[in-house]
PDB file of N, CA and C in Angstrom:
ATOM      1  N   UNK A   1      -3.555  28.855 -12.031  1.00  0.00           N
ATOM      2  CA  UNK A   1      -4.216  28.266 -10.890  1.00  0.00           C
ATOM      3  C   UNK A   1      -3.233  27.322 -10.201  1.00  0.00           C
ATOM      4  N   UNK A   2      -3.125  26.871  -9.341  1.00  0.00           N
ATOM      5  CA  UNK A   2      -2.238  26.667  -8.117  1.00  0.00           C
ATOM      6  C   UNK A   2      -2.985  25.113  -7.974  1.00  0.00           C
ATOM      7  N   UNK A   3      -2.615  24.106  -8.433  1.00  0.00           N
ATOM      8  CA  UNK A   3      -3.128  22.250  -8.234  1.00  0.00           C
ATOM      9  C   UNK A   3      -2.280  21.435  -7.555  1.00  0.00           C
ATOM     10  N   UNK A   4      -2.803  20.868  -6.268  1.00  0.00           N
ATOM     11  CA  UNK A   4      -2.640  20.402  -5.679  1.00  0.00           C
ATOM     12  C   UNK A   4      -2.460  18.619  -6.289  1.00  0.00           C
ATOM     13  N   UNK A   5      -1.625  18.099  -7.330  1.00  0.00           N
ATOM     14  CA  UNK A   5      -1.887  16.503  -7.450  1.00  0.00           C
ATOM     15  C   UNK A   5      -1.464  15.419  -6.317  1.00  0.00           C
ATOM     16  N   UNK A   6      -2.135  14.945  -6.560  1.00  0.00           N
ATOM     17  CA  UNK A   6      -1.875  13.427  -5.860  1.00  0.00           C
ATOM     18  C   UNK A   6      -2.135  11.889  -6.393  1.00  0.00           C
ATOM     19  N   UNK A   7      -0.856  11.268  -6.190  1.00  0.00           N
ATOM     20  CA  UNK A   7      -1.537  10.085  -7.146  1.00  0.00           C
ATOM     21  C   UNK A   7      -0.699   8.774  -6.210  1.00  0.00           C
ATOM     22  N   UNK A   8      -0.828   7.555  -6.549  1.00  0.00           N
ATOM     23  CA  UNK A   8      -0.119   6.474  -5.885  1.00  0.00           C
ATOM     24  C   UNK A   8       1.010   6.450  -6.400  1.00  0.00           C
ATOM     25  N   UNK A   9       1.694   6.328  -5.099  1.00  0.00           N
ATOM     26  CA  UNK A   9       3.249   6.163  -5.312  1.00  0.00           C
ATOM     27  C   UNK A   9       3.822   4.589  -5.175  1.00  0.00           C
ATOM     28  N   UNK A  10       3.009   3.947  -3.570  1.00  0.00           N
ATOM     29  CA  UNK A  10       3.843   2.797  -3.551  1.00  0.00           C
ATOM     30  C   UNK A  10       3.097   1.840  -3.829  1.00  0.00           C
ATOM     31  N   UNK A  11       1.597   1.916  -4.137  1.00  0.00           N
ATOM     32  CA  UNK A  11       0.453   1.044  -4.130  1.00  0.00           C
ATOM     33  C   UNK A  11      -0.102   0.546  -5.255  1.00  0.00           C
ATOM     34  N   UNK A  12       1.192   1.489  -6.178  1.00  0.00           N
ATOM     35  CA  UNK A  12       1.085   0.570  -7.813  1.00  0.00           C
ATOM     36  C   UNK A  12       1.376   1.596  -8.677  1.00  0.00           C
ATOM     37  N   UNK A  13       1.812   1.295  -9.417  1.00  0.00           N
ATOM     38  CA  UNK A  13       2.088   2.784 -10.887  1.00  0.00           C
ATOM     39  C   UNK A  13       1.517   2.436 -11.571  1.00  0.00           C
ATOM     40  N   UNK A  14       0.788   1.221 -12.277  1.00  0.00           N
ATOM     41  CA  UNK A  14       0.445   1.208 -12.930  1.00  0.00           C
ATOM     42  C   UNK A  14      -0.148   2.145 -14.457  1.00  0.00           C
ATOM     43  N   UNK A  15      -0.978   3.212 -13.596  1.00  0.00           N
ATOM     44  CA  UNK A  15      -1.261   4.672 -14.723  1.00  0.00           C
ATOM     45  C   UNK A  15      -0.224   5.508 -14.258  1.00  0.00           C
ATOM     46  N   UNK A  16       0.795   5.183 -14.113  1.00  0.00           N
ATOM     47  CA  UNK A  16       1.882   6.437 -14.468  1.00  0.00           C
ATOM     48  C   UNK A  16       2.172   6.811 -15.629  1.00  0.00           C
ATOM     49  N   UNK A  17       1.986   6.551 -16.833  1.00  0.00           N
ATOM     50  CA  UNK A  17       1.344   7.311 -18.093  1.00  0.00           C
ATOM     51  C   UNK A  17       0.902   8.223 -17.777  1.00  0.00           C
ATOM     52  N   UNK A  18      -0.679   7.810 -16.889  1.00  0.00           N
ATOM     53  CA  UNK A  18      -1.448   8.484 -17.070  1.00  0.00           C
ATOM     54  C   UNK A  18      -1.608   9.858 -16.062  1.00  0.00           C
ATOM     55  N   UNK A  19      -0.575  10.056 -15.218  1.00  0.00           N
ATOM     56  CA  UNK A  19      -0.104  10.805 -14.508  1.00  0.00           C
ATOM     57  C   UNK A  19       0.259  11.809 -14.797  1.00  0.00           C
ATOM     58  N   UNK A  20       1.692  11.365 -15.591  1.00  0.00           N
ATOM     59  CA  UNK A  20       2.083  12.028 -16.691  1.00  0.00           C
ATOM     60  C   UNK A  20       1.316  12.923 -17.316  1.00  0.00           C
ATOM     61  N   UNK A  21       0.580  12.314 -18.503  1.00  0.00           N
ATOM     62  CA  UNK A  21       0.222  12.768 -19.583  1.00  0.00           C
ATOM     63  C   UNK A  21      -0.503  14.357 -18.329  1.00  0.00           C
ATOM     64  N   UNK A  22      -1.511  13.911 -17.718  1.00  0.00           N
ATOM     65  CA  UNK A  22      -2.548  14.622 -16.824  1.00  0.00           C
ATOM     66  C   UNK A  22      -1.605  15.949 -16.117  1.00  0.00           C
ATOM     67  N   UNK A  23      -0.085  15.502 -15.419  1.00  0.00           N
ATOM     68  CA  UNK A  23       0.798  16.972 -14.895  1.00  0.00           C
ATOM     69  C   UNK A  23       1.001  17.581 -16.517  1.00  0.00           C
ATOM     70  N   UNK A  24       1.654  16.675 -17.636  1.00  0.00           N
ATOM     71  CA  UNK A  24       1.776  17.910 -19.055  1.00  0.00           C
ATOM     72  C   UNK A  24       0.726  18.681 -19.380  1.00  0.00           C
ATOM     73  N   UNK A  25      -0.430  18.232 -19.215  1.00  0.00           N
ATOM     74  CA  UNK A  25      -1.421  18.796 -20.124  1.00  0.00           C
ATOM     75  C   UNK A  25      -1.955  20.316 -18.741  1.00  0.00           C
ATOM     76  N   UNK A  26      -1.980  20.013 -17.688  1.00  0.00           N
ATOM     77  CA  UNK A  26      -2.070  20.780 -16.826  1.00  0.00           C
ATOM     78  C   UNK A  26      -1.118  22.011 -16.954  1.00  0.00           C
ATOM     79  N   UNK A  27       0.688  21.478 -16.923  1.00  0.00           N
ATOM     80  CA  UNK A  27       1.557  22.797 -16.659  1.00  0.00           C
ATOM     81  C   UNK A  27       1.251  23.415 -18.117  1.00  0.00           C
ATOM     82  N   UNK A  28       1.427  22.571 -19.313  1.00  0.00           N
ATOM     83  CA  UNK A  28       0.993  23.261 -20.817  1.00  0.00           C
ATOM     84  C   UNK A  28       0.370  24.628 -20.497  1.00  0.00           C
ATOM     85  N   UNK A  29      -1.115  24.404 -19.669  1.00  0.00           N
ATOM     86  CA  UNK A  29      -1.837  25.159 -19.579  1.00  0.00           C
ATOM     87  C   UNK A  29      -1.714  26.502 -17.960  1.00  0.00           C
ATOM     88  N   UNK A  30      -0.180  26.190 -18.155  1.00  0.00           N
ATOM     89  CA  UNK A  30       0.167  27.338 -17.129  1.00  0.00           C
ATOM     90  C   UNK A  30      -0.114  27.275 -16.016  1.00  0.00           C
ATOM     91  N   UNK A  31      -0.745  25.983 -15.715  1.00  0.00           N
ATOM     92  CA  UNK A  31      -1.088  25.938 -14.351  1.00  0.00           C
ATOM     93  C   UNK A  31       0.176  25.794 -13.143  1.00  0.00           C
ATOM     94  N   UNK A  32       0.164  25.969 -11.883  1.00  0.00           N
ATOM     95  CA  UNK A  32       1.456  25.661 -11.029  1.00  0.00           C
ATOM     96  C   UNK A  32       1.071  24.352 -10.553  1.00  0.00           C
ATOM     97  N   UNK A  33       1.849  23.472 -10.387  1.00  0.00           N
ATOM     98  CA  UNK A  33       1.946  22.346  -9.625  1.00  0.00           C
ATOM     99  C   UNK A  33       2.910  21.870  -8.809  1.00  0.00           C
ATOM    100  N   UNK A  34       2.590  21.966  -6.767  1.00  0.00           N
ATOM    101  CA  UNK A  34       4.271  22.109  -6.359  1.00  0.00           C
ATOM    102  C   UNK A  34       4.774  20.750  -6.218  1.00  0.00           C
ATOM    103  N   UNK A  35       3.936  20.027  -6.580  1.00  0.00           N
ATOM    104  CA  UNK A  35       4.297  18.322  -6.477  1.00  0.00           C
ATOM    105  C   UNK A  35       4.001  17.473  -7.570  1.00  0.00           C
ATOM    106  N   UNK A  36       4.345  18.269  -8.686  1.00  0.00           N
ATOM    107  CA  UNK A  36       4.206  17.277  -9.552  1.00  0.00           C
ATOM    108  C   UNK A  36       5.039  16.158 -10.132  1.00  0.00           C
ATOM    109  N   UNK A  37       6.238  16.503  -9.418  1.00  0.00           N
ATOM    110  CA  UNK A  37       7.413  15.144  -9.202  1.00  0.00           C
ATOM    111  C   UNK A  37       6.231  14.025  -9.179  1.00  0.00           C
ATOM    112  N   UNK A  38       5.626  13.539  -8.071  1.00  0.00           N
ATOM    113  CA  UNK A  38       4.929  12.797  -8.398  1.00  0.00           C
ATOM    114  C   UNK A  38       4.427  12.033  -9.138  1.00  0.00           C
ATOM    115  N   UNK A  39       4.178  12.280 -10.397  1.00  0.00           N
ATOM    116  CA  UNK A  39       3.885  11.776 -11.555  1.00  0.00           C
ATOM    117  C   UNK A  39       5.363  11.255 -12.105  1.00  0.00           C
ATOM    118  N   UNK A  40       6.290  11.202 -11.761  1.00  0.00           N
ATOM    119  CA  UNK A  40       7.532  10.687 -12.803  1.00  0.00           C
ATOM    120  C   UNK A  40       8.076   9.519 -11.913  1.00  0.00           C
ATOM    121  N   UNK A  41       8.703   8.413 -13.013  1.00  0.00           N
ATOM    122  CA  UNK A  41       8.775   6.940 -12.553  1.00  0.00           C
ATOM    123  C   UNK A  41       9.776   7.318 -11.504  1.00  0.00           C
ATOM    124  N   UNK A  42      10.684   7.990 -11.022  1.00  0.00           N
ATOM    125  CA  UNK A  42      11.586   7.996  -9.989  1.00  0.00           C
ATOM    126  C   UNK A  42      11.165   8.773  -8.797  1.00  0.00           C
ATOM    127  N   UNK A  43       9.955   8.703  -8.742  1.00  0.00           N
ATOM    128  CA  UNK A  43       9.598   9.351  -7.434  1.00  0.00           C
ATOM    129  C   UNK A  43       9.950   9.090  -6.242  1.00  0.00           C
ATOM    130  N   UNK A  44       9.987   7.709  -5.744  1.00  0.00           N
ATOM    131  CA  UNK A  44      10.583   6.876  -4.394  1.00  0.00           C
ATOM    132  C   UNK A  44      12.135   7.211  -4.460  1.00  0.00           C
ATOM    133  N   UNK A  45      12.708   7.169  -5.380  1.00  0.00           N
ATOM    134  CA  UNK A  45      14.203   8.251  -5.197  1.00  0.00           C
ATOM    135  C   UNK A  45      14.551   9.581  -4.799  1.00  0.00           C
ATOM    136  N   UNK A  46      13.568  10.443  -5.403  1.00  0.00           N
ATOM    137  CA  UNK A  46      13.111  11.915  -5.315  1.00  0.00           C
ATOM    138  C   UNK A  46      12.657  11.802  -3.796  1.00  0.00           C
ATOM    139  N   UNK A  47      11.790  11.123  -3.447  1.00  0.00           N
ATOM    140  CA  UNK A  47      11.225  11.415  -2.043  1.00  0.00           C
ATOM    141  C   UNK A  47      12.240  10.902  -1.023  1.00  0.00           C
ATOM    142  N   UNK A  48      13.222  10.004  -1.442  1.00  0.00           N
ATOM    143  CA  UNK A  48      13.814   9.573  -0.170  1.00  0.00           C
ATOM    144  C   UNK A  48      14.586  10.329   0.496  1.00  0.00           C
ATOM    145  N   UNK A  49      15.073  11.226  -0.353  1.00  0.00           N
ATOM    146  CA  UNK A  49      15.836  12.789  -0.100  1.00  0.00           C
ATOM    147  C   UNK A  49      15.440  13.597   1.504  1.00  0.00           C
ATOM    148  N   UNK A  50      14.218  13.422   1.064  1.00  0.00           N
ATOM    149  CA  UNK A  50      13.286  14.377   2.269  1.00  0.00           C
ATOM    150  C   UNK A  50      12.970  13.503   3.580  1.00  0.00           C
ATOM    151  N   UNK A  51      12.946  14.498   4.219  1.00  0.00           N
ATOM    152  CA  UNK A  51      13.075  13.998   5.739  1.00  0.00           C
ATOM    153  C   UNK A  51      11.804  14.430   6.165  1.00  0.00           C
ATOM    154  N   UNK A  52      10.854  13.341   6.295  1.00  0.00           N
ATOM    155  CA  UNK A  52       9.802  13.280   6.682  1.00  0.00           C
ATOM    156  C   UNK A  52       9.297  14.137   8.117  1.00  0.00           C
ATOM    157  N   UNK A  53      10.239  13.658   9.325  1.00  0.00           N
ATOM    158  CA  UNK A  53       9.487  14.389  10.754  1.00  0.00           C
ATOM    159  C   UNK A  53       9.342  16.352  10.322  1.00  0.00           C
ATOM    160  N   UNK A  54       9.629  16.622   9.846  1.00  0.00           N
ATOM    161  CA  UNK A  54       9.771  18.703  10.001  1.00  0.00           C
ATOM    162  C   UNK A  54       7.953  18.273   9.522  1.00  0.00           C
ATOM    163  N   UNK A  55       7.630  17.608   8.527  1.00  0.00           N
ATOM    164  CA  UNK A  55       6.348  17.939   8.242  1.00  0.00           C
ATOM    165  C   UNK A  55       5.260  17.140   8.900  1.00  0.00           C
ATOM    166  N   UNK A  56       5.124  16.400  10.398  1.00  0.00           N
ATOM    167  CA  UNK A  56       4.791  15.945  11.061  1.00  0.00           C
ATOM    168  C   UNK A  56       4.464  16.879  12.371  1.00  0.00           C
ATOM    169  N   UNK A  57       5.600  18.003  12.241  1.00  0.00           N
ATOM    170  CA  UNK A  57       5.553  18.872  13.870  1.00  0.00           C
ATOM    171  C   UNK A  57       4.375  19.691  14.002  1.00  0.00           C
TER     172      UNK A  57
END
């Protein structure tokens, strides 16, 4: 199945554990996830890469 996650990036990590744990137990189970970067503590590094306007047009 094809999951869409979303979780807070700049508004606190606080459960980034719990992020975590929630993308492993998901891909474990074969699921696809195309953003599950998300869940890992270097995300604001990972994202700064990308150039925001193409997905604005």
């Amino acid at each position: 199945m094809n999951i869409y996650f979303a979780c807070s990036m700049t508004g606190g990590r606080e459960f980034e554990p719990v992020y975590q744990a929630i993308v492993r137990a998901l891909t474990e189970d074969q699921h696809v996830m195309a953003i599950a970067h998300f869940a890992e503590a270097d995300v604001m590094a990972l994202e700064a890469v990308i150039d925001p306007l193409p997905m604005y047009r």
